[in-house]
Protein backbone atom coordinates (compact mmCIF):
# COMPACT_ATOMS: atom_id res chain seq x y z
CA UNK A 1 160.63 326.77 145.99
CA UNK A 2 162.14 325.77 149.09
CA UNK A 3 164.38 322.57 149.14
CA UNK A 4 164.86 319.86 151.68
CA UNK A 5 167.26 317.16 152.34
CA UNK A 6 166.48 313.56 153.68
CA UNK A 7 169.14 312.43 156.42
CA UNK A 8 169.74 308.47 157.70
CA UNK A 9 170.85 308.02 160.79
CA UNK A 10 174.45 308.89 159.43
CA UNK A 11 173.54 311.93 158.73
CA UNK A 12 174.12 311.16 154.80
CA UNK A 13 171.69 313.09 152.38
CA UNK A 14 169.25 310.16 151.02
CA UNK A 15 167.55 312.27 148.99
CA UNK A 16 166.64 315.95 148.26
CA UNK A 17 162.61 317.35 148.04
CA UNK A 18 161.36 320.72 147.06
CA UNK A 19 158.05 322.04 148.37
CA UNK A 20 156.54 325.15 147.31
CA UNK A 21 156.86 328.81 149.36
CA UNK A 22 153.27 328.54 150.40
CA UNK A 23 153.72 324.99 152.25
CA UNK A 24 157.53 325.66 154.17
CA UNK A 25 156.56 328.58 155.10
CA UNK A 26 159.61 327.78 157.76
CA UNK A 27 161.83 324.85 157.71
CA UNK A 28 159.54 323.18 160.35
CA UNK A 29 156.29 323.44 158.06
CA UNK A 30 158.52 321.93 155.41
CA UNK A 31 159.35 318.90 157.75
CA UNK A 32 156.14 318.50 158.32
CA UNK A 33 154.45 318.64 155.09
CA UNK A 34 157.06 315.89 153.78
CA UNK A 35 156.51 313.73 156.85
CA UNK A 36 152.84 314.00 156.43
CA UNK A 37 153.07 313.26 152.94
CA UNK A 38 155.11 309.85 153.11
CA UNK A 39 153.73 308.91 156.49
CA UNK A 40 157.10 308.98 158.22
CA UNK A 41 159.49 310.99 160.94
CA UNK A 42 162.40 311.28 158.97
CA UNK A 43 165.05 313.66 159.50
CA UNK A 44 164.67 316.69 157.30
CA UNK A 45 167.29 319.92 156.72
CA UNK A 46 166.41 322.70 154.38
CA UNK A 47 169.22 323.35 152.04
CA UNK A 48 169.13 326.20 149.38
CA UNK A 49 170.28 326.54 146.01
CA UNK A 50 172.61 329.69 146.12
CA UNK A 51 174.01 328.55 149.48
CA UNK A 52 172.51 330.71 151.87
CA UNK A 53 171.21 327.67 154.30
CA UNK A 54 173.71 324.88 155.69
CA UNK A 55 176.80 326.77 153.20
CA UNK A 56 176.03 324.40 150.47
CA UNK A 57 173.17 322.91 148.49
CA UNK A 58 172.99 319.15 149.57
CA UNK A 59 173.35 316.81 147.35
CA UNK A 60 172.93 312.35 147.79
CA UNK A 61 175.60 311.42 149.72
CA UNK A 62 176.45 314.95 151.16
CA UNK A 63 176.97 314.58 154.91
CA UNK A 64 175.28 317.19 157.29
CA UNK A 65 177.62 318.25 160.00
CA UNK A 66 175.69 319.58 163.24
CA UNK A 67 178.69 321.15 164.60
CA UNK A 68 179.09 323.72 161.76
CA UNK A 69 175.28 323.77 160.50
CA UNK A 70 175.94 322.77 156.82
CA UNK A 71 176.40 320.15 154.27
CA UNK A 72 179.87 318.36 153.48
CA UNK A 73 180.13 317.10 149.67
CA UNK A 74 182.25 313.30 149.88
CA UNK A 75 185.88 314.30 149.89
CA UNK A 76 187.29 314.53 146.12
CA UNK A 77 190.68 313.44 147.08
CA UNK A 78 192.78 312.54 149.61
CA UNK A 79 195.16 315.55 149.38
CA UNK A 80 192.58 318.25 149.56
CA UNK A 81 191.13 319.87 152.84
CA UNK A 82 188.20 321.27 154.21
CA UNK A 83 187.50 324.89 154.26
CA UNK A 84 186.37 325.33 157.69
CA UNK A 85 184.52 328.81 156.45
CA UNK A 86 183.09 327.63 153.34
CA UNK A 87 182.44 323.94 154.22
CA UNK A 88 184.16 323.07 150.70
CA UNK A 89 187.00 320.98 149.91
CA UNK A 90 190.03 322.82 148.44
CA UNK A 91 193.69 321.33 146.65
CA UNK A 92 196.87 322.15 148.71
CA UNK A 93 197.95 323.60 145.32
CA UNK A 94 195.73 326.69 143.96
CA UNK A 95 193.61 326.22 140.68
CA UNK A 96 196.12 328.18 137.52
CA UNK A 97 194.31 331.27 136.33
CA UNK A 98 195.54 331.67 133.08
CA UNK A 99 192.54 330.65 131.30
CA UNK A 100 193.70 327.15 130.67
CA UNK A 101 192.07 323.86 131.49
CA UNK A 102 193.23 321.93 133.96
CA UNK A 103 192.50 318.32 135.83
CA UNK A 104 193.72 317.14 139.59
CA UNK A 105 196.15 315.16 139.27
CA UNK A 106 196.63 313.07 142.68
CA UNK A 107 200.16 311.39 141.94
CA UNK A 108 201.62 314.76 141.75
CA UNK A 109 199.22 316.45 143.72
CA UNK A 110 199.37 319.27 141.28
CA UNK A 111 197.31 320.72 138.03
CA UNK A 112 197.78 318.87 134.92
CA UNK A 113 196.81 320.97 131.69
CA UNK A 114 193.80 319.65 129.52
């Protein structure tokens, strides 16, 4: 199944579609198919579950950046930064691995065990 995202003029996912394989045969059959089928000329970006379209699987209120191809999830907090590679938001302070649980903490701007 292929899966499509429904921009605004802010580029700000509205909503997300999937169509089968045998209609989007490309991402322009795709388009058209859902623009047929509600009678419209929205805008229309095919997104894809394991991330191998646009970096990451759009979501409602994802924004789709044209410069780097991809959709942007809303910004968790305000310490963390965009990945320019990955197109995902990261802490300045790297996830513990020590099997633990752990929670952002924005005060701090550090982990806080769970």
């Amino acid at each position: 199944m292929a899966h499509f995202a429904k921009l605004n003029s802010d580029n700000i996912v509205e909503r997300v579609e999937v169509v089968s394989n045998d209609v989007a045969t490309n991402e322009q059959a795709g388009i058209n198919f859902l623009n047929n089928l509600y009678g419209t000329n929205d805008v229309w970006k095919q997104t894809s579950y394991n991330e191998n379209i646009r970096k990451n699987f759009a979501g409602i209120g994802y924004t789709y950046n044209q410069t780097k191809d991809a959709f942007i999830a809303l910004k968790p907090f305000n310490s963390w930064v965009l990945n320019d590679d990955t197109c995902k938001w990261e802490s300045p302070v790297t996830y513990p691995d020590d099997g633990e649980q752990y929670k952002w903490n924005e005060d701090t701007t550090s982990w806080d065990a769970v």
